[in-house]
PDB file of N, CA and C in Angstrom:
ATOM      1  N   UNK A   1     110.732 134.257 125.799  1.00  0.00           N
ATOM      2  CA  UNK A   1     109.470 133.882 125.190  1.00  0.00           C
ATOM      3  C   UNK A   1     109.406 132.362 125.066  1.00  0.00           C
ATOM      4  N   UNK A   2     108.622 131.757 125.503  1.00  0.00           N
ATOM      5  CA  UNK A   2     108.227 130.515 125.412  1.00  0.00           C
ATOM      6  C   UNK A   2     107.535 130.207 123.997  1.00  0.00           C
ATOM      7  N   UNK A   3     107.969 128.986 123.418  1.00  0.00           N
ATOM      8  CA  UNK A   3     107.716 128.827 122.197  1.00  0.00           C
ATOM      9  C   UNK A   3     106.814 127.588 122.146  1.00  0.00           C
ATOM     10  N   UNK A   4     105.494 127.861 121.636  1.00  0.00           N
ATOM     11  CA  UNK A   4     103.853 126.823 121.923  1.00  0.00           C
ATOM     12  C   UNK A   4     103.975 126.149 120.165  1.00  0.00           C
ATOM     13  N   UNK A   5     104.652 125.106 120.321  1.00  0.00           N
ATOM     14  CA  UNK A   5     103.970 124.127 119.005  1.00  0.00           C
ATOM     15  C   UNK A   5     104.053 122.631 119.899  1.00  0.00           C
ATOM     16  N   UNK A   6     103.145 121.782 119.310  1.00  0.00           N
ATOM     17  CA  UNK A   6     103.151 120.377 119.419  1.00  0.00           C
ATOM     18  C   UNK A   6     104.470 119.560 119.466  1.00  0.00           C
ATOM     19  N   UNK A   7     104.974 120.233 118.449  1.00  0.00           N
ATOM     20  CA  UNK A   7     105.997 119.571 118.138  1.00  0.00           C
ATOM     21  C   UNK A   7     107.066 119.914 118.952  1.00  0.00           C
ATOM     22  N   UNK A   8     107.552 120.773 119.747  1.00  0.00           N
ATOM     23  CA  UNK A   8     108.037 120.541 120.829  1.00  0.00           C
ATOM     24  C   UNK A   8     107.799 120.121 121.927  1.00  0.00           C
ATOM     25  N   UNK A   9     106.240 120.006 122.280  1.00  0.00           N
ATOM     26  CA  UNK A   9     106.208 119.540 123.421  1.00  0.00           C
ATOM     27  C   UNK A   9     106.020 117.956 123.346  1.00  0.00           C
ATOM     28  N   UNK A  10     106.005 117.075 122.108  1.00  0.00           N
ATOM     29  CA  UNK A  10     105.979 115.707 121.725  1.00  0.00           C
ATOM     30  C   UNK A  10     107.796 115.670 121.948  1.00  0.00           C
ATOM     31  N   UNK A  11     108.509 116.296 121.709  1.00  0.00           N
ATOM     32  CA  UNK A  11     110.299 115.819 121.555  1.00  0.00           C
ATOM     33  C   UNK A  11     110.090 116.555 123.117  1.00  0.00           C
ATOM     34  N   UNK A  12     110.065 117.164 123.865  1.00  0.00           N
ATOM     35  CA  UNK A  12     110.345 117.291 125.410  1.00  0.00           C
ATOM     36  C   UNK A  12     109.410 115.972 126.000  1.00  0.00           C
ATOM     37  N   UNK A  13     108.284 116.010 125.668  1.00  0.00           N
ATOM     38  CA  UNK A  13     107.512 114.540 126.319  1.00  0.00           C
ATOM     39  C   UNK A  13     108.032 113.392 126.126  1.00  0.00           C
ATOM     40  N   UNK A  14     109.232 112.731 124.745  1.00  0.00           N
ATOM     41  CA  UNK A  14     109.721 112.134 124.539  1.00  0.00           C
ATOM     42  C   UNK A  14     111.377 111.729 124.750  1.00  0.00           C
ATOM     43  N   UNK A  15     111.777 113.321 125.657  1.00  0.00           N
ATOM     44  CA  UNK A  15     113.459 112.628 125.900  1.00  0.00           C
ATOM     45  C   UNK A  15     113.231 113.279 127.738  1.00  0.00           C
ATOM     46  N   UNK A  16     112.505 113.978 128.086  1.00  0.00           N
ATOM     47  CA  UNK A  16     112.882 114.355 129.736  1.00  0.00           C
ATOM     48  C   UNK A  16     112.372 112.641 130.535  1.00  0.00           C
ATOM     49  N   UNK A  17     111.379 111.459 129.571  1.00  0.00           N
ATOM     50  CA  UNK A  17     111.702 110.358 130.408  1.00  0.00           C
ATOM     51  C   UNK A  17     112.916 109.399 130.736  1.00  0.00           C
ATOM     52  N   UNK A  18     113.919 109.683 129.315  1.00  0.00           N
ATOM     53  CA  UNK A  18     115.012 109.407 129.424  1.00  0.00           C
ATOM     54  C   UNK A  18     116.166 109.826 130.344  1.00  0.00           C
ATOM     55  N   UNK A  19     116.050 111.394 130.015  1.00  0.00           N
ATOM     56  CA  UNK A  19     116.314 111.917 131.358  1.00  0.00           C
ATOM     57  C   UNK A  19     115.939 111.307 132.745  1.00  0.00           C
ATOM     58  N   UNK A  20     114.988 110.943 133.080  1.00  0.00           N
ATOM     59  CA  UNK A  20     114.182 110.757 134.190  1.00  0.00           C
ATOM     60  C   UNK A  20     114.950 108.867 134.481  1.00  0.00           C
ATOM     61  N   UNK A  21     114.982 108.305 133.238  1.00  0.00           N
ATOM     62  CA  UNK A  21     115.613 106.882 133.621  1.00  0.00           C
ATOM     63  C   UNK A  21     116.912 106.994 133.930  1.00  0.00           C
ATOM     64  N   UNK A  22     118.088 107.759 133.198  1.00  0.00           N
ATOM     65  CA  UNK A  22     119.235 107.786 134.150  1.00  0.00           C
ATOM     66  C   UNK A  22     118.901 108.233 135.308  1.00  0.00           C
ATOM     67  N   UNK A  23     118.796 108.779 135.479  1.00  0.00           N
ATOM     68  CA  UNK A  23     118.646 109.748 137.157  1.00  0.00           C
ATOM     69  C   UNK A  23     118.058 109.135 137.986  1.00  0.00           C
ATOM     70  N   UNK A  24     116.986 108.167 137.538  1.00  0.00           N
ATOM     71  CA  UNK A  24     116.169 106.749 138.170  1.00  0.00           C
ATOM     72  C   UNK A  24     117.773 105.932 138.669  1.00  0.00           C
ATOM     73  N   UNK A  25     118.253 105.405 137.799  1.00  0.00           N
ATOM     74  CA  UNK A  25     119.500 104.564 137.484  1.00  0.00           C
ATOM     75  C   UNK A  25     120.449 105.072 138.485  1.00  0.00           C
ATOM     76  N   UNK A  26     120.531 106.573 138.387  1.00  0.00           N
ATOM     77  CA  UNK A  26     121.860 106.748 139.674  1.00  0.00           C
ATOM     78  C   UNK A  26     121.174 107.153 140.669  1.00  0.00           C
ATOM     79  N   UNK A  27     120.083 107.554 140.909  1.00  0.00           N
ATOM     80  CA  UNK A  27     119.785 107.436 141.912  1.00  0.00           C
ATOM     81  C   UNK A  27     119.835 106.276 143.091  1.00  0.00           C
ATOM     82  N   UNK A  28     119.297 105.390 142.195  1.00  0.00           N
ATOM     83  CA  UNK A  28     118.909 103.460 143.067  1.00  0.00           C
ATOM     84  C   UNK A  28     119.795 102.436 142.862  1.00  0.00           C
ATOM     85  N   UNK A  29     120.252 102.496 141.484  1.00  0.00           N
ATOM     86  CA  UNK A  29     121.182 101.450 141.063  1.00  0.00           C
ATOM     87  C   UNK A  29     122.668 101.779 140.330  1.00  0.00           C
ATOM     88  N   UNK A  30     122.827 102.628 140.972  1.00  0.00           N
ATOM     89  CA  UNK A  30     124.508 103.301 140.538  1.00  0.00           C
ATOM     90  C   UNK A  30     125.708 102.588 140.615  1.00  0.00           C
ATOM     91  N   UNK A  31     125.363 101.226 141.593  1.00  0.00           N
ATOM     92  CA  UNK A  31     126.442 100.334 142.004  1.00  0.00           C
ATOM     93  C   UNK A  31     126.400  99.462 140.875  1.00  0.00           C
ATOM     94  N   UNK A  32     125.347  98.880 140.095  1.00  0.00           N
ATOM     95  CA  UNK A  32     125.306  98.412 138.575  1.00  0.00           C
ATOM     96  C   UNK A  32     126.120  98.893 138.137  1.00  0.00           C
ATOM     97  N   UNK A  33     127.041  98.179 136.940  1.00  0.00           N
ATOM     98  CA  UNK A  33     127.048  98.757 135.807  1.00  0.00           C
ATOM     99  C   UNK A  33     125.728  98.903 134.768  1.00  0.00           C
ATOM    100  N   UNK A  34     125.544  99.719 133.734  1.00  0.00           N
ATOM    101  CA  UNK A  34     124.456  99.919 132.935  1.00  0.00           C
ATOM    102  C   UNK A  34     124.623  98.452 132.373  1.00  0.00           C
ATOM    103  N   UNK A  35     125.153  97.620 131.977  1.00  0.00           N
ATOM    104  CA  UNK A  35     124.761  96.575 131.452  1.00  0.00           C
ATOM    105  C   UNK A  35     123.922  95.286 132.361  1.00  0.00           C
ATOM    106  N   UNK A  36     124.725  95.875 133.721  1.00  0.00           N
ATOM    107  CA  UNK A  36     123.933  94.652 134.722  1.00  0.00           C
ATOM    108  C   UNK A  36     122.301  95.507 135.116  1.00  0.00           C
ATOM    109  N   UNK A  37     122.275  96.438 135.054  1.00  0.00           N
ATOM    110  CA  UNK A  37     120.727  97.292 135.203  1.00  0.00           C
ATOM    111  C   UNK A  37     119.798  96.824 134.393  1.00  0.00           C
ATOM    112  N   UNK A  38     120.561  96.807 132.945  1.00  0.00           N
ATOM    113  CA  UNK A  38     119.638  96.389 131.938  1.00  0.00           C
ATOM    114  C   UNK A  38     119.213  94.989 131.933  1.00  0.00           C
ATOM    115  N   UNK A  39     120.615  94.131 132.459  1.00  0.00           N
ATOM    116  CA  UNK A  39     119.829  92.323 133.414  1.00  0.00           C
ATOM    117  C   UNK A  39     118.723  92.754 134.248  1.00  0.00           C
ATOM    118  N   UNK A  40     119.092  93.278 135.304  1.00  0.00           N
ATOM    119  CA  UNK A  40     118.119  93.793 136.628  1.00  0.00           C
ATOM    120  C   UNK A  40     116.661  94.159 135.696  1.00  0.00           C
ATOM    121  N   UNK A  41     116.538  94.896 134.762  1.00  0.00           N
ATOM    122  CA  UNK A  41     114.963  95.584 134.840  1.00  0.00           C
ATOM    123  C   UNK A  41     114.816  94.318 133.742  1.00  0.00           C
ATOM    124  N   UNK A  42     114.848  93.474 132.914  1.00  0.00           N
ATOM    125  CA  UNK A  42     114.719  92.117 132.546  1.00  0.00           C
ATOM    126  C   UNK A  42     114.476  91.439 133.246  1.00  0.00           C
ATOM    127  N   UNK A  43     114.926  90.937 134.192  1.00  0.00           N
ATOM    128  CA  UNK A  43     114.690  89.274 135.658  1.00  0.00           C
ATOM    129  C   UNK A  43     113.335  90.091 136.328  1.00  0.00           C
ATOM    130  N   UNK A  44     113.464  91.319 136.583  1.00  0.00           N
ATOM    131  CA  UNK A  44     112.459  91.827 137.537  1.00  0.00           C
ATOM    132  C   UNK A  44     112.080  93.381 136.668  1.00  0.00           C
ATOM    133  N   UNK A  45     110.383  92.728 136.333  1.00  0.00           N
ATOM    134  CA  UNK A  45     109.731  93.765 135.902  1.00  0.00           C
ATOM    135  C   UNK A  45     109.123  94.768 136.462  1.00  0.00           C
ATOM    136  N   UNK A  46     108.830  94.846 137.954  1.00  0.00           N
ATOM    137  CA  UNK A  46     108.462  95.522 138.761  1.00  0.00           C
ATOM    138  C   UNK A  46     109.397  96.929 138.912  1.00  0.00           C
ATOM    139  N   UNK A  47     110.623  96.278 138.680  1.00  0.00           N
ATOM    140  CA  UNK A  47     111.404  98.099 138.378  1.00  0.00           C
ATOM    141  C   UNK A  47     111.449  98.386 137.221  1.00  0.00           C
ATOM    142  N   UNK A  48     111.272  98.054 136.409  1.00  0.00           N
ATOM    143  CA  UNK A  48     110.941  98.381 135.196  1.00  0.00           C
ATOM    144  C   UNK A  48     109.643  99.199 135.140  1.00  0.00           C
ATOM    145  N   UNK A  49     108.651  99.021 135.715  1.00  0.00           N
ATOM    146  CA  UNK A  49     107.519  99.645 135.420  1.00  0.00           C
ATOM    147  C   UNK A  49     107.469 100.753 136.665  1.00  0.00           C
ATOM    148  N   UNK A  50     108.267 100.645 137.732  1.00  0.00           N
ATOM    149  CA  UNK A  50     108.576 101.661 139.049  1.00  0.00           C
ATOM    150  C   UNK A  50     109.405 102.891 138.277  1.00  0.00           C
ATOM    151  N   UNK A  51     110.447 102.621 137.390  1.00  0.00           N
ATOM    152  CA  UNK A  51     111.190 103.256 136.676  1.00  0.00           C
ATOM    153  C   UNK A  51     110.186 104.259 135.874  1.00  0.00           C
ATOM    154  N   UNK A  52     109.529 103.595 134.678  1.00  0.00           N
ATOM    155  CA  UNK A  52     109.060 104.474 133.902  1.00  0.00           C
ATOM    156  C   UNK A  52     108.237 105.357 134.619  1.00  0.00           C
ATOM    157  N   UNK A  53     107.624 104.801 135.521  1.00  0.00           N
ATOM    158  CA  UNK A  53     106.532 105.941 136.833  1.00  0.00           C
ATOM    159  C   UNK A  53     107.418 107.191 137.113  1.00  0.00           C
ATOM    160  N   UNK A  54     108.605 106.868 137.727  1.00  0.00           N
ATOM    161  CA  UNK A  54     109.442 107.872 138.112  1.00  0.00           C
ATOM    162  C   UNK A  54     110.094 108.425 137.178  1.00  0.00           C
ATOM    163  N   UNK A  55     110.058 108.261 136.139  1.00  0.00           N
ATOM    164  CA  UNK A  55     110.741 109.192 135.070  1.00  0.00           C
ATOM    165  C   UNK A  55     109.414 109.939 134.101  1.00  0.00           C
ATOM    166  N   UNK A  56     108.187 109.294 134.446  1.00  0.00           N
ATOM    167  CA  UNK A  56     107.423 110.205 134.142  1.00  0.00           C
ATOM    168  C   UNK A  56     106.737 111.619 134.892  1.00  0.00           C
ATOM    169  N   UNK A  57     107.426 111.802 136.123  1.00  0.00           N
ATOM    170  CA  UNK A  57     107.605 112.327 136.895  1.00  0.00           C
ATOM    171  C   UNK A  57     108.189 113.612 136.339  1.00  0.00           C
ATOM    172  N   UNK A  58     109.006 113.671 135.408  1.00  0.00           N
ATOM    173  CA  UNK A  58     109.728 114.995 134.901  1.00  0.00           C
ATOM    174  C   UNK A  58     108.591 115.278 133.565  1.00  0.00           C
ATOM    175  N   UNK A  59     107.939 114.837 132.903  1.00  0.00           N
ATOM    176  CA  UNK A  59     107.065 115.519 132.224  1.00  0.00           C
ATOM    177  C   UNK A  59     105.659 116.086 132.942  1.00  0.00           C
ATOM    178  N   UNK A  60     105.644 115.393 133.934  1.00  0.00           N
ATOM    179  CA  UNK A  60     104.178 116.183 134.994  1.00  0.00           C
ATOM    180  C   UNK A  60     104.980 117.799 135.343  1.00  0.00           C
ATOM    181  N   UNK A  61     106.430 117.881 135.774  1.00  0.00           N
ATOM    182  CA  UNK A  61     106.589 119.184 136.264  1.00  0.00           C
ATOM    183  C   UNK A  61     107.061 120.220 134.781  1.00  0.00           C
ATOM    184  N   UNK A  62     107.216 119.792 133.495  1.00  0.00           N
ATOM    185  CA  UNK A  62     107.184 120.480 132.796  1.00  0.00           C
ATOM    186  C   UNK A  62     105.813 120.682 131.649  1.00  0.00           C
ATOM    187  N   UNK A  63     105.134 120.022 132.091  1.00  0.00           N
ATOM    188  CA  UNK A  63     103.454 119.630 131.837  1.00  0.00           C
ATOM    189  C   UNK A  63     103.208 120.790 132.310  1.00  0.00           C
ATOM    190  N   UNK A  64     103.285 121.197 133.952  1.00  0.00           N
ATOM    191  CA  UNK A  64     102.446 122.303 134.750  1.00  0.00           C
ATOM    192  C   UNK A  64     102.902 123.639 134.415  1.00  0.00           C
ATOM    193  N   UNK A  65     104.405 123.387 133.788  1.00  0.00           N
ATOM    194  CA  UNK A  65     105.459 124.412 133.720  1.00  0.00           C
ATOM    195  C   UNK A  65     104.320 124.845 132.392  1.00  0.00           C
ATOM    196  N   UNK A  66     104.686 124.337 131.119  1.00  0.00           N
ATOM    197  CA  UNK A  66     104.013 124.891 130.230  1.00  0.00           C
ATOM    198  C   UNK A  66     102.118 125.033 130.440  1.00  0.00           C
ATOM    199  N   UNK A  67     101.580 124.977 131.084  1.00  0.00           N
ATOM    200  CA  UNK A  67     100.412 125.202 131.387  1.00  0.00           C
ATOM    201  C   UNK A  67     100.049 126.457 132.151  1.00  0.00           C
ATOM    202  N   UNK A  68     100.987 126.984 132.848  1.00  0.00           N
ATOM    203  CA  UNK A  68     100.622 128.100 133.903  1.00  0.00           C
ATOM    204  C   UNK A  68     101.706 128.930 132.700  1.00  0.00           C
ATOM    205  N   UNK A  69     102.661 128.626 131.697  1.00  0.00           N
ATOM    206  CA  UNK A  69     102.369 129.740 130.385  1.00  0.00           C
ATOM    207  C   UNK A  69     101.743 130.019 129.324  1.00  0.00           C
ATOM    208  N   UNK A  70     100.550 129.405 129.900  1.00  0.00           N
ATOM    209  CA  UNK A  70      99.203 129.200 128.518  1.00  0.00           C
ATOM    210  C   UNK A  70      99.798 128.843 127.080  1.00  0.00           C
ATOM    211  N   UNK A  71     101.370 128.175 126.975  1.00  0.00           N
ATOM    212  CA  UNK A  71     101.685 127.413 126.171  1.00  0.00           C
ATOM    213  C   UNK A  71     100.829 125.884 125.917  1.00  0.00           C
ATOM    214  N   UNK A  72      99.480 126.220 125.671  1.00  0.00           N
ATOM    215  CA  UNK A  72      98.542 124.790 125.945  1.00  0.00           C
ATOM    216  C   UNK A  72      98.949 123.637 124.327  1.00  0.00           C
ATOM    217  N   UNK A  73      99.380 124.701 123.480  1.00  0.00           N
ATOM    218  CA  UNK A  73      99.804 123.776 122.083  1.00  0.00           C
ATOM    219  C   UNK A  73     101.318 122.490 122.778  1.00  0.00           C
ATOM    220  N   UNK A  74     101.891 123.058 123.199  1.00  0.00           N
ATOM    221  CA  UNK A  74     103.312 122.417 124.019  1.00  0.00           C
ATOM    222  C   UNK A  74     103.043 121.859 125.341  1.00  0.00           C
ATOM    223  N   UNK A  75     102.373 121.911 126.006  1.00  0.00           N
ATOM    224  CA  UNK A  75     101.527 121.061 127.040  1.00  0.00           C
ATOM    225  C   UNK A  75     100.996 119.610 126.594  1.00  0.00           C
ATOM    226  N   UNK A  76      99.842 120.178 125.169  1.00  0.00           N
ATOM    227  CA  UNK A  76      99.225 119.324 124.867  1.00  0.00           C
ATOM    228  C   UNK A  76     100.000 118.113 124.037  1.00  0.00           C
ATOM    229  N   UNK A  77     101.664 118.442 123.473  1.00  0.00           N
ATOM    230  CA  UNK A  77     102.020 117.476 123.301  1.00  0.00           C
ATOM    231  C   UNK A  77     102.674 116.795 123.768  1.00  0.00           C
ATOM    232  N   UNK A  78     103.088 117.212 125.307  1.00  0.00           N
ATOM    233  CA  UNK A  78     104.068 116.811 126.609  1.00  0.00           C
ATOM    234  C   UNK A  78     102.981 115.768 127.124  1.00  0.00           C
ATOM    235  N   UNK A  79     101.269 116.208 127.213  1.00  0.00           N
ATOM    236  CA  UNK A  79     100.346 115.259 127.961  1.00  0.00           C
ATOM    237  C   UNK A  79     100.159 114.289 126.630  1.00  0.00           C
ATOM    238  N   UNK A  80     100.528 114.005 125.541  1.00  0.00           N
ATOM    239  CA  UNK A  80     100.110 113.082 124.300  1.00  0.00           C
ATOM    240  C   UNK A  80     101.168 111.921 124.983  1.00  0.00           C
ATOM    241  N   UNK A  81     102.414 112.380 124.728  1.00  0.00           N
ATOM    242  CA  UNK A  81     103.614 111.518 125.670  1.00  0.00           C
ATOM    243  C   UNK A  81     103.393 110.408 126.414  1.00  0.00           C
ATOM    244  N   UNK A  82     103.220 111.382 127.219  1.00  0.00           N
ATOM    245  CA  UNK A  82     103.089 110.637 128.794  1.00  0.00           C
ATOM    246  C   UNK A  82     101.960 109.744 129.118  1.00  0.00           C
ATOM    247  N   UNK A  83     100.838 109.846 128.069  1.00  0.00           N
ATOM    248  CA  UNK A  83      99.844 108.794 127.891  1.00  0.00           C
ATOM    249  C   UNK A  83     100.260 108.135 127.183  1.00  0.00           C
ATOM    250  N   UNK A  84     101.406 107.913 126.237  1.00  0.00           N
ATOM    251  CA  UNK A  84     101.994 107.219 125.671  1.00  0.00           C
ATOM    252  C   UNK A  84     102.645 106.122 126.606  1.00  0.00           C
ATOM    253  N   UNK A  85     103.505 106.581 127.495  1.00  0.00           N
ATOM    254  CA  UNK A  85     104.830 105.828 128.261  1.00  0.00           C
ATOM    255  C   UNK A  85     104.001 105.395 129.254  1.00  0.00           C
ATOM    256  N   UNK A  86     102.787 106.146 130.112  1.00  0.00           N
ATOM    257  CA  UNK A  86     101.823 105.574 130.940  1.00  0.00           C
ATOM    258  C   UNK A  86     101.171 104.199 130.389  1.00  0.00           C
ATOM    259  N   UNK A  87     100.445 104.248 129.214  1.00  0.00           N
ATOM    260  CA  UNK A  87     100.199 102.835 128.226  1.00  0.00           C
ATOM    261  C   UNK A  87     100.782 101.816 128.704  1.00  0.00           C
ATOM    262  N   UNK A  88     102.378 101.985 128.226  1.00  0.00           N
ATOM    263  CA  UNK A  88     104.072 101.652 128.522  1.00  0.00           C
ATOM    264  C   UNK A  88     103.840 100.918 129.737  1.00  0.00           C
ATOM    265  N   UNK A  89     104.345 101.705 130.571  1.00  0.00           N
ATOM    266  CA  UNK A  89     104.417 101.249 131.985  1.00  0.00           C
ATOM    267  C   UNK A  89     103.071 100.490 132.551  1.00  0.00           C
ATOM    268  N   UNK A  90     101.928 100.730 132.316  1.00  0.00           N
ATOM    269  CA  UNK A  90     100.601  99.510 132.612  1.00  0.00           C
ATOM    270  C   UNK A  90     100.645  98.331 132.040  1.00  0.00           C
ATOM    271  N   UNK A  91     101.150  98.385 130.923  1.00  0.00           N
ATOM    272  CA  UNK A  91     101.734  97.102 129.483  1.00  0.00           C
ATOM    273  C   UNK A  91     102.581  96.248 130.684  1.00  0.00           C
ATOM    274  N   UNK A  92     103.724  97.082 130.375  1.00  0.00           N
ATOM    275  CA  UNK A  92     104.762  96.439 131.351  1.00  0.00           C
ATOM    276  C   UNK A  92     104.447  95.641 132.652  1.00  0.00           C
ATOM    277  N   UNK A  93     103.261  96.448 134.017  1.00  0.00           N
ATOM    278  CA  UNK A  93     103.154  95.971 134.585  1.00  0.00           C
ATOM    279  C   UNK A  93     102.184  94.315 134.750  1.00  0.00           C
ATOM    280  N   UNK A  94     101.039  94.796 133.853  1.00  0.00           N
ATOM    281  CA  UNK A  94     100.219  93.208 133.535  1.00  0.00           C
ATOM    282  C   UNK A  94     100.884  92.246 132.401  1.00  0.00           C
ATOM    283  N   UNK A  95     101.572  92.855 131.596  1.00  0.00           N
ATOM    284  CA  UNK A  95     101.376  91.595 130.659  1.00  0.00           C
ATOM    285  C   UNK A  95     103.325  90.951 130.856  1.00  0.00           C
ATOM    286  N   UNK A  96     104.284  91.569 131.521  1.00  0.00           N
ATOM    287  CA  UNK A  96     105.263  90.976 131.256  1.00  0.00           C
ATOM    288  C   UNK A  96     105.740  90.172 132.797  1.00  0.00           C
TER     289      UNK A  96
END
C-alpha cells in the first residue's frame, strides 16, 4: 500500500536530489575527491546548475511513480520540491 500524505512526498522531494548529486558526482567527477568537487562546482557554476538539473531528474521519475498511484497528496509534495530546487538551479544559473 502506498502511503499519500504531503509530508512524505516534501522529505522524498527533498533527499532523492541528494541522492541524485552523489550519483551526479560518481558518475562525472569520481576522480575528485569530494572536497576538490566542492572547489570544482564553486570556480564553475555551470555544473553546479547542470548538477541540480540532473538530480532533479530522480524526483520527475518518482513524481510519475506516485501519480499513476493516484497518490496525488505525495506527488503534490514531490512537485512543491522540485519547484523549489528548479528556483535553485535558475538562481544559480543567472545570478552567480
Amino acid at each position: 500500500m502506498v502511503k499519500d500524505n504531503y509530508i512524505l512526498g516534501v522529505v522524498l522531494g527533498l533527499v532523492l536530489p541528494f541522492l541524485g548529486f552523489y550519483l551526479f558526482y560518481e558518475w562525472k567527477f569520481s576522480v575528485f575527491s569530494f572536497t576538490e568537487f566542492g572547489d570544482l562546482l564553486i570556480q564553475q557554476k555551470s555544473i553546479l546548475s547542470a548538477m541540480i538539473s540532473v538530480s532533479l531528474l530522480l524526483n520527475g521519475g518518482v513524481l510519475t511513480y506516485f501519480f499513476q498511484k493516484q497518490a496525488d497528496k505525495t506527488a503534490k509534495g514531490i512537485f512543491f520540491t522540485t519547484c523549489i530546487y528548479a528556483i535553485i538551479a535558475i538562481a544559480c544559473k543567472w545570478f552567480l
